[in-house]
Protein backbone atom coordinates (compact mmCIF):
# COMPACT_ATOMS: atom_id res chain seq x y z
CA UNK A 1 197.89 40.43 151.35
CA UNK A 2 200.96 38.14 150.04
CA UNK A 3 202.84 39.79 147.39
CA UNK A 4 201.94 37.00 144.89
CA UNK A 5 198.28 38.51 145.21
CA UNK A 6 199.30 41.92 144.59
CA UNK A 7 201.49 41.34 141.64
CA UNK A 8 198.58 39.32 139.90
CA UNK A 9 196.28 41.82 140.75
CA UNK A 10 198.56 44.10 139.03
CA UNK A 11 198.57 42.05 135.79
CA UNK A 12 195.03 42.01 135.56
CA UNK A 13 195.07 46.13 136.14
CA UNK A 14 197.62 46.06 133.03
CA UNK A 15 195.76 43.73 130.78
CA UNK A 16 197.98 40.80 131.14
CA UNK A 17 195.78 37.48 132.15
CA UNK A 18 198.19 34.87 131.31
CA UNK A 19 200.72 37.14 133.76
CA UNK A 20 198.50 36.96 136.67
CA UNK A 21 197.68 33.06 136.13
CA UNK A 22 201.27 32.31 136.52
CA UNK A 23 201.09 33.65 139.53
CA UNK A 24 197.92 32.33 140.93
CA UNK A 25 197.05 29.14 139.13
CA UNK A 26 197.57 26.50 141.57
CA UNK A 27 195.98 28.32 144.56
CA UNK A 28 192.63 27.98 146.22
CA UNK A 29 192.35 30.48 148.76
CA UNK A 30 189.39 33.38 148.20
CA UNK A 31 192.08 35.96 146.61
CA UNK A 32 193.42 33.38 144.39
CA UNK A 33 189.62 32.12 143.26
CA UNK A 34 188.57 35.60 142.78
CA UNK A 35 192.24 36.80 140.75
CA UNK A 36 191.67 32.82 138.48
CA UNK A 37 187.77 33.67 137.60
CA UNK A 38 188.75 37.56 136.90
CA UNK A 39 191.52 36.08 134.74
CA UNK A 40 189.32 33.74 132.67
CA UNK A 41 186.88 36.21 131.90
CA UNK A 42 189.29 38.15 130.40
CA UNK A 43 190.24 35.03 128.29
CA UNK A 44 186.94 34.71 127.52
CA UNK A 45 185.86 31.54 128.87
CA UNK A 46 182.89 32.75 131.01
CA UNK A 47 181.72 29.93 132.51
CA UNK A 48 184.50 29.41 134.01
CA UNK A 49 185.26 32.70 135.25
CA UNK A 50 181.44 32.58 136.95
CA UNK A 51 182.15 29.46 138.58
CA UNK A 52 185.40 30.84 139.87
CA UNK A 53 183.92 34.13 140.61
CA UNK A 54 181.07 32.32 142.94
CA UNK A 55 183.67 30.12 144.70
CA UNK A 56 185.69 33.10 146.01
CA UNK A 57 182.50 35.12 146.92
CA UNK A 58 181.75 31.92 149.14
CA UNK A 59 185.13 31.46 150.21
CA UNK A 60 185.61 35.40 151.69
CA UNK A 61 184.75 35.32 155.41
CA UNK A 62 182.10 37.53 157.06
CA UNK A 63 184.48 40.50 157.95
CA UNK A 64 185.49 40.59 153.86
CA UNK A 65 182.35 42.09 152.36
CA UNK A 66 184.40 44.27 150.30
CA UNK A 67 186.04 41.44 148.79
CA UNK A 68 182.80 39.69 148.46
CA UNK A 69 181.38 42.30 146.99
CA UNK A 70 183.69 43.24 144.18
CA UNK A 71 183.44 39.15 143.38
CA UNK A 72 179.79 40.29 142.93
CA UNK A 73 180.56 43.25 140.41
CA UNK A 74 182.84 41.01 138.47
CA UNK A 75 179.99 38.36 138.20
CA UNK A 76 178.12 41.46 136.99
CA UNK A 77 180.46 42.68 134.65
CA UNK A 78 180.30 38.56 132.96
CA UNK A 79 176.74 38.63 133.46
CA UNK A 80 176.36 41.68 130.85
CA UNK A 81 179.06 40.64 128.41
CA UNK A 82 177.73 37.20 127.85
CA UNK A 83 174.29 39.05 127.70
CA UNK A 84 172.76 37.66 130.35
CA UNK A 85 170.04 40.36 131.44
CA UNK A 86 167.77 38.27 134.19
CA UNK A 87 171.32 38.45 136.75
CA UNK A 88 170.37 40.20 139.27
CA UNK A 89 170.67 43.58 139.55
CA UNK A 90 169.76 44.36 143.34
CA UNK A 91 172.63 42.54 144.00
CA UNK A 92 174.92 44.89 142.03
CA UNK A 93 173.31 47.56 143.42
CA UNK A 94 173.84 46.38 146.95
CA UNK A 95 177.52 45.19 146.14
CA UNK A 96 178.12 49.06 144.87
CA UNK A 97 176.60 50.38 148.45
CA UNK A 98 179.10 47.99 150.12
CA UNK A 99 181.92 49.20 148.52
CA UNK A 100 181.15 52.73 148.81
CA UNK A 101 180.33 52.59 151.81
CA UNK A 102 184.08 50.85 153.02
CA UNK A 103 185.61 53.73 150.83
CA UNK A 104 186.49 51.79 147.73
CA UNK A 105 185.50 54.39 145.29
CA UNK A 106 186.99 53.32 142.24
CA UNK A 107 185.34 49.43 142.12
CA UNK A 108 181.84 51.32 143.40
CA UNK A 109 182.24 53.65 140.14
CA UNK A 110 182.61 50.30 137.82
CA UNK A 111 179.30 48.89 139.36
CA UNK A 112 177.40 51.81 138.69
CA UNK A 113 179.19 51.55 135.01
CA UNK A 114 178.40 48.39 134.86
CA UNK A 115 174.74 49.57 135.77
CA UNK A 116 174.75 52.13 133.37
CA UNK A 117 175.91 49.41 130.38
CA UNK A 118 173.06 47.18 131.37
CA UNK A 119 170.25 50.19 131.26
CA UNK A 120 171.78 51.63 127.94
CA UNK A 121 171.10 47.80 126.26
CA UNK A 122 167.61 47.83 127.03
CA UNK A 123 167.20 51.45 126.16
CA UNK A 124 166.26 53.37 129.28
CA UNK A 125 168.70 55.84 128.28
CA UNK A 126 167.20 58.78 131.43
CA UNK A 127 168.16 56.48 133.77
CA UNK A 128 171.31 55.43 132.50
CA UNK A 129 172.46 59.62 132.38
CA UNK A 130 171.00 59.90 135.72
CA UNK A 131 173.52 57.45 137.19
CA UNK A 132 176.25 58.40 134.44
CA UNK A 133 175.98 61.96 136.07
CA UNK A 134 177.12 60.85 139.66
CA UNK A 135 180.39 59.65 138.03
CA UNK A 136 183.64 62.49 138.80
CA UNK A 137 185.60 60.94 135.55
CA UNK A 138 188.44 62.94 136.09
CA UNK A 139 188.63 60.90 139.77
CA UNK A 140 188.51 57.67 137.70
CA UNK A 141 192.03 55.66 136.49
CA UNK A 142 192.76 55.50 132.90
CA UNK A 143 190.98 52.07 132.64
CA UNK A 144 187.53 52.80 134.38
CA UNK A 145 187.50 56.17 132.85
CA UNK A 146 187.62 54.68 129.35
CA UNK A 147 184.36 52.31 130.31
CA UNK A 148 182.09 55.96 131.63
CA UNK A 149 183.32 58.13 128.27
CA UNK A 150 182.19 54.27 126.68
CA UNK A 151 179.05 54.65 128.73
CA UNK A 152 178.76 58.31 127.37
CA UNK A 153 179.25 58.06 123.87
CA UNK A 154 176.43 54.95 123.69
CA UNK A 155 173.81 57.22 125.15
CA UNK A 156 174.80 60.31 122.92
CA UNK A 157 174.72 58.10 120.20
CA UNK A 158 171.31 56.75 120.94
CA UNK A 159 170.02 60.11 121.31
CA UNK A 160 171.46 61.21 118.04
CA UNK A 161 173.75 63.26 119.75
CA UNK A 162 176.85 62.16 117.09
CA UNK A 163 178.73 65.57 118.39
CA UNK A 164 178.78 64.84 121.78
CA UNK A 165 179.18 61.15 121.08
CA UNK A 166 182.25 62.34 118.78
CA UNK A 167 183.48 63.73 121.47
CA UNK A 168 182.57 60.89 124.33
CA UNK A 169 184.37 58.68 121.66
CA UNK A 170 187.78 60.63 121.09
CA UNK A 171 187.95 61.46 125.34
CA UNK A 172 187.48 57.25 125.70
CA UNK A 173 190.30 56.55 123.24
CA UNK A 174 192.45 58.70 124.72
CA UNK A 175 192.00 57.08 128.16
CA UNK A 176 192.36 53.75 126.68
CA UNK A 177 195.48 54.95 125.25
CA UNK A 178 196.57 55.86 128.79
CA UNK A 179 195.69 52.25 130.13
CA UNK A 180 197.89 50.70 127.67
CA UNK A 181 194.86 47.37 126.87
CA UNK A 182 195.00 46.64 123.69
CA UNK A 183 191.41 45.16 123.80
CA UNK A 184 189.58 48.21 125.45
CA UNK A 185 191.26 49.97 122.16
CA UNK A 186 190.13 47.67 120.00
CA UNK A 187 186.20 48.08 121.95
CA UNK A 188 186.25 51.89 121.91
CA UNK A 189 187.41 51.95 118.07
CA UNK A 190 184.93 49.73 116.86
CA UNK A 191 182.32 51.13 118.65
CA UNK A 192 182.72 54.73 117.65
CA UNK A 193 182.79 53.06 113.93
CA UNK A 194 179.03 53.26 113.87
CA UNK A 195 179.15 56.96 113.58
CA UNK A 196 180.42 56.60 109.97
CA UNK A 197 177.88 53.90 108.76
CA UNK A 198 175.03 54.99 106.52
CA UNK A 199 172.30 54.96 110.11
CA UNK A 200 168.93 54.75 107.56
CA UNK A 201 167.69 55.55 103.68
CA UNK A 202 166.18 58.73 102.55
CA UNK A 203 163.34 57.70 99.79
CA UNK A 204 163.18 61.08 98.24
CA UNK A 205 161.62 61.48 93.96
CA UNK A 206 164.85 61.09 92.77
CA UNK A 207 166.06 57.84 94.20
CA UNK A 208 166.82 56.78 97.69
CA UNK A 209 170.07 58.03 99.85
CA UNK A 210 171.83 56.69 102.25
CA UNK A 211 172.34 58.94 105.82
CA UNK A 212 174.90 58.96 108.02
CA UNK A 213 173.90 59.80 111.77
CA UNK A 214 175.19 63.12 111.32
CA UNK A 215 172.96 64.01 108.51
CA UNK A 216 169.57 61.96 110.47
CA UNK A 217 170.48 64.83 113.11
CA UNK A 218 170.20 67.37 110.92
CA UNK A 219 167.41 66.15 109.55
CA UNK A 220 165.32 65.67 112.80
CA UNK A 221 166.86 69.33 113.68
CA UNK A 222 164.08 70.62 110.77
CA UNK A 223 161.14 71.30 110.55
CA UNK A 224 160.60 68.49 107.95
CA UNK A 225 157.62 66.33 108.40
CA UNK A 226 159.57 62.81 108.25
CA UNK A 227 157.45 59.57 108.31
CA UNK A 228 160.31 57.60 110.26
CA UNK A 229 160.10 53.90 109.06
CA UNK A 230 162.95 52.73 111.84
CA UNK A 231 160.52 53.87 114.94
CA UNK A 232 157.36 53.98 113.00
CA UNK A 233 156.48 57.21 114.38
CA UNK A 234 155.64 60.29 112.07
CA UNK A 235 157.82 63.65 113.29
CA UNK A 236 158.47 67.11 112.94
CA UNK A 237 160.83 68.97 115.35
CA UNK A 238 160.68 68.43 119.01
CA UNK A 239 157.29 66.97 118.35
CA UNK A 240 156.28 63.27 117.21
CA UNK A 241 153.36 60.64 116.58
CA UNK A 242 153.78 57.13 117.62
CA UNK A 243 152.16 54.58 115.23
CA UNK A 244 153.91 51.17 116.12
CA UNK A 245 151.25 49.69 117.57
CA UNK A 246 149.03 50.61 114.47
CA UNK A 247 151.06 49.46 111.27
CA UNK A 248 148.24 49.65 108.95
CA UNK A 249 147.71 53.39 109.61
CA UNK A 250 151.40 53.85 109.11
CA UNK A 251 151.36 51.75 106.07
CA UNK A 252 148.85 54.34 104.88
CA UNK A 253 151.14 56.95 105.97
CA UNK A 254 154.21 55.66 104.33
CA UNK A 255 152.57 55.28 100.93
CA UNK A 256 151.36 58.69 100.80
CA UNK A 257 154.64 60.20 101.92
CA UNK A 258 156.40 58.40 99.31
CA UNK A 259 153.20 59.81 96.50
CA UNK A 260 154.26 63.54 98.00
CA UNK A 261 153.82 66.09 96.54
CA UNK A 262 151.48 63.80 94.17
CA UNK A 263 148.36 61.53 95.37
CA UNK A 264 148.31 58.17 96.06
CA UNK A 265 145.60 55.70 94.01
CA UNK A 266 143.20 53.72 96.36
CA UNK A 267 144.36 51.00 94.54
CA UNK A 268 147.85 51.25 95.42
CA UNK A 269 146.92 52.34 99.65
CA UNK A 270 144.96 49.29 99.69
CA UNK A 271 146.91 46.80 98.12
CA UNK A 272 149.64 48.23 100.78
CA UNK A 273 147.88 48.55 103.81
CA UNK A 274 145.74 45.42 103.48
CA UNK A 275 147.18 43.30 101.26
CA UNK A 276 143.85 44.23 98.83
CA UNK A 277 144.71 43.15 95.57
CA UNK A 278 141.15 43.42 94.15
CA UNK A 279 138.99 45.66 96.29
CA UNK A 280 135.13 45.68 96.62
CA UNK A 281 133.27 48.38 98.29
CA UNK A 282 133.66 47.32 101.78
CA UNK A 283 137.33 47.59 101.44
CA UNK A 284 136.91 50.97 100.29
CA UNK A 285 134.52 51.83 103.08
CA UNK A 286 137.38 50.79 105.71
CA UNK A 287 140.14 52.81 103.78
CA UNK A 288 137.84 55.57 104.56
CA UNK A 289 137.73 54.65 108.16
CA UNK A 290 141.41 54.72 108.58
CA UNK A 291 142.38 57.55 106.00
CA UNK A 292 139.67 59.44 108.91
CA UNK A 293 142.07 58.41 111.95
CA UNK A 294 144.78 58.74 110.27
CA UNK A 295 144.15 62.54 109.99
CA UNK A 296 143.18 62.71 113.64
CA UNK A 297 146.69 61.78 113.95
CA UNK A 298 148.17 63.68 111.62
CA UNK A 299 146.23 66.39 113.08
CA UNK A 300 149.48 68.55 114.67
CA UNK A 301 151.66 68.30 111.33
CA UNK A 302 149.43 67.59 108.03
CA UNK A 303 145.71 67.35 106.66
CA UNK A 304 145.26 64.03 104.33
CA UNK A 305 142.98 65.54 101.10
CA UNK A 306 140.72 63.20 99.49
CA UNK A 307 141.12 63.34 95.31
CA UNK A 308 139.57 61.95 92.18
CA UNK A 309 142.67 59.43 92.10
CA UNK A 310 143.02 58.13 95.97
CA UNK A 311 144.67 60.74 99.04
CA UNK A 312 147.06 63.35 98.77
CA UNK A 313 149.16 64.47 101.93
CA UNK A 314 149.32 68.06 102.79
CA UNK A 315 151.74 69.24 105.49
CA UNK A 316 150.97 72.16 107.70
CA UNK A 317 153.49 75.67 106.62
CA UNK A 318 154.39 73.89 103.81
CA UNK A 319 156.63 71.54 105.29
CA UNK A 320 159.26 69.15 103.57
CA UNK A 321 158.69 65.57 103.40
CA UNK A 322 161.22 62.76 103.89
CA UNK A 323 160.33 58.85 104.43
CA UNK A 324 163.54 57.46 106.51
CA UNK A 325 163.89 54.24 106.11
CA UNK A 326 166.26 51.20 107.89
CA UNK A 327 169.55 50.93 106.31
CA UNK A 328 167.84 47.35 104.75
CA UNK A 329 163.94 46.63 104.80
CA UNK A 330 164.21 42.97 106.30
CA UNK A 331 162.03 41.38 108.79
CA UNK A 332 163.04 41.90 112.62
CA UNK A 333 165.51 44.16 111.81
CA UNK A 334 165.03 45.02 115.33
CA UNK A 335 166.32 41.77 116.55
CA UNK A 336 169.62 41.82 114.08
CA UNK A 337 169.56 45.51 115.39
CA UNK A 338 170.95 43.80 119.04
CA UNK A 339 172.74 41.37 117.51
CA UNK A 340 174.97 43.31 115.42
CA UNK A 341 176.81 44.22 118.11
CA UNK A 342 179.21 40.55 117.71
CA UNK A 343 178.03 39.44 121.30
CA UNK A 344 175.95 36.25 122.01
CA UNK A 345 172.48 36.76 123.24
CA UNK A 346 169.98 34.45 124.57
CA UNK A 347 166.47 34.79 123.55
CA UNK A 348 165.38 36.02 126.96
CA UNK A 349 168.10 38.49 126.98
CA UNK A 350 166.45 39.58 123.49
CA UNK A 351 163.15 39.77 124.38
CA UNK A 352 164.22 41.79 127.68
CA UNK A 353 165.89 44.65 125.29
CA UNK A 354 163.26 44.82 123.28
CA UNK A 355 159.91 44.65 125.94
CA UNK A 356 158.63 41.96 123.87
CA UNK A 357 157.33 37.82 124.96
CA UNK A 358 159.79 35.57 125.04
CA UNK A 359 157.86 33.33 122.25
CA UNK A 360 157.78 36.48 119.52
CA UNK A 361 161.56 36.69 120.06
CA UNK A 362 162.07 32.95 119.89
CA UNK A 363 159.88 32.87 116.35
CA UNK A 364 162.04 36.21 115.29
CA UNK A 365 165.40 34.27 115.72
CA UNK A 366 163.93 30.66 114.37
CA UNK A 367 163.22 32.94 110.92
CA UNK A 368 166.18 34.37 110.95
CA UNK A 369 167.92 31.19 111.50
CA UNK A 370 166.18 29.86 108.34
CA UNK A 371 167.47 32.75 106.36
CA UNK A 372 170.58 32.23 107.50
CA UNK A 373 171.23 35.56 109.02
CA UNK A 374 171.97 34.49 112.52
CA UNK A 375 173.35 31.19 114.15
CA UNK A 376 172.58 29.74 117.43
CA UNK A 377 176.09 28.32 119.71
CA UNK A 378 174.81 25.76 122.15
CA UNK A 379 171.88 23.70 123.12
CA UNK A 380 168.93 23.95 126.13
CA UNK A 381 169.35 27.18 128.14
CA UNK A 382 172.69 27.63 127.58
CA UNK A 383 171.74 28.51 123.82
CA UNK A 384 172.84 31.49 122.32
CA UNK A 385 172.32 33.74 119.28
CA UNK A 386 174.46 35.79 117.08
CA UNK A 387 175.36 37.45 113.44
CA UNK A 388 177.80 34.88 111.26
CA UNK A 389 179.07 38.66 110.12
CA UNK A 390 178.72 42.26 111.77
CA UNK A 391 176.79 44.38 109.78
CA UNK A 392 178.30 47.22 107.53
CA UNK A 393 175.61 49.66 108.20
CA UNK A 394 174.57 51.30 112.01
CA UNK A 395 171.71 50.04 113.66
CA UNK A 396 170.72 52.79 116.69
CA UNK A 397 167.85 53.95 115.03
CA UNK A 398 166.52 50.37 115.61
CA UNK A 399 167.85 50.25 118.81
CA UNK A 400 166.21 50.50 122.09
CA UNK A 401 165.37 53.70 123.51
CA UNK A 402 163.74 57.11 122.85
CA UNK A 403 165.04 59.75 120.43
CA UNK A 404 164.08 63.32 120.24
CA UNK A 405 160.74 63.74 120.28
CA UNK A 406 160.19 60.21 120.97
């Protein structure tokens, strides 16, 4: 390899993009392509980078699948930061085989990262640990090491881990540090900046707090029963209830939670639950209905008492209990949730994150759009989505992903 090759390559290792494309700008061979699209990504102009990126893969002869395949990771690695989630992924995976296979450790380690990344945005945070714990860190260079401890802290973090991710977050810095990039400094710092935004609101008698994810910990560490408004599951301890997929039964929930210790009128569990501003007998019939599944549900935790005034709630031991709410009650907070993160998503990215049909994303974002809380950038496919502003306030609870008890 000519010595202009190496010294670009070097540039790129150090940050330095405009370095290596003085070096490398006028040349067409398969290292040059590969150096130019590496380059532009880290300029930011994608596209470009791609189309680079897929000229050198084409351009490397059939005895340079190593080169080949780390053109493959870097497509990857601008695959996930423009948010594009249908690239595909067998073909990281294979790349990563290749190059571990022909001994290149280090770039095999940044595919699986890069792996890792992708499972942690669409929340299958067991199988992102899984292939986070095949990663020696201490083998990686400053750079790569900074992107696992990266890896690390997001999963911690999604789990409501905040020590470890504390931790994952100070050990990435520190690395980052070592690399000398000022932009991977700037990434780690604002990430770990959504440990010390309120996470959700505790709607206790006297008023409503905001958490921190500390304190969410610590409150998910007791034996509290907490009717969870940001998963719509009802918890206590290692043990929980899922009830998004029945929203009227957790609208009943919520209500009486928020009554505790007092009752809640029929009145005000059917004008919440079914929108029943003047209710006739047959309305009253189906609260009874629910209010009986409810308690089948409830079963584990609490017993839901029937009194002159409406239903009371009565937790099992005499527990605590806490509604949690989102930081802000706004529709498809789960969809400003991803988007608060200041990259550009497409709507099928979106609706891959969050297991839902393309179409319920699509009329998410077109409401949003009205409300002027996000802002699509381009037209046809190449549209994308994002926030005009990040948010001031942490999202994982919306997230993605199982937490304890989950």
């Amino acid at each position: 390899m000519d010595s202009m090759i190496i010294a670009a390559a070097r540039a790129l290792a150090g940050g330095d993009p405009l370095g290596a494309l003085d070096r490398v700008a006028l040349r067409d061979d398969a290292p040059a392509l590969a150096l130019r699209g590496i380059a532009m990504a880290q300029l930011g102009d994608l596209d470009r980078a791609k189309a680079l990126l897929k000229s050198a893969a084409g351009a490397f002869g059939p005895r340079e699948a190593v080169a080949r395949a780390r053109c493959i990771v870097a497509e990857a690695e601008i695959a996930l930061v423009s948010r594009d989630l249908t690239w595909p992924v067998k073909a990281l995976t294979a790349a990563g085989a290749t190059l571990e296979a022909h001994g290149d450790r280090l770039n095999a380690a940044h595919a699986r990262t890069l792996a890792i990344r992708r499972l942690l945005l669409i929340g299958r945070l067991d199988e992102a640990a899984a292939l986070l714990a095949e990663i020696d860190p201490a083998a990686l260079p400053p750079p790569l090491r900074a992107a696992h401890e990266l890896a690390a802290a997001g999963i911690a973090t999604r789990r409501l881990r905040t020590g470890t991710a504390r931790q994952a977050f100070a050990r990435a810095a520190e690395a980052a540090r070592q690399a000398r990039i000022p932009a991977l400094m700037r990434e780690i710092e604002e990430a770990a900046r959504v440990l010390e935004r309120p996470a959700a609101r505790l709607i206790a008698h006297d008023g409503e707090h905001p958490l921190l994810p500390d304190a969410v910990e610590a409150l998910f560490a007791t034996p509290t029963l907490i009717v969870d408004a940001c998963r719509h599951v009802a918890r206590s301890g290692e043990s929980a209830v899922p009830l998004a997929t029945r929203p009227i039964l957790f609208s009943l929930l919520r209500t009486l939670a928020e009554a505790f210790p007092g009752d809640a009128s029929r009145e005000t569990l059917l004008l919440r639950a079914f929108r029943a501003r003047h209710a006739d007998e047959s309305h009253r019939a189906r609260l009874r209905v629910e209010m009986g599944r409810l308690r089948a549900e409830l079963a584990p935790f609490a017993d839901i008492v029937a009194t002159p005034a409406g239903f009371r709630l009565a937790p099992h031991a005499n527990r605590a209990v806490a509604v949690l709410a989102p930081p802000r009650d706004e529709p498809h907070a789960e969809v400003l949730a991803l988007l608060t993160d200041g990259e550009a998503w497409s709507s099928s990215a979106l609706a891959i994150a969050l297991g839902a049909s393309a179409r319920t994303v699509q009329r998410a974002l077109e409401q949003l759009a009205a409300a002027g809380k996000v802002q699509p950038v381009g037209r046809g496919r190449a549209r994308r989505w994002l926030t005009p502003t990040p948010g001031a306030f942490s999202t994982l609870l919306l997230l993605p992903g199982p937490l304890p008890g989950d």
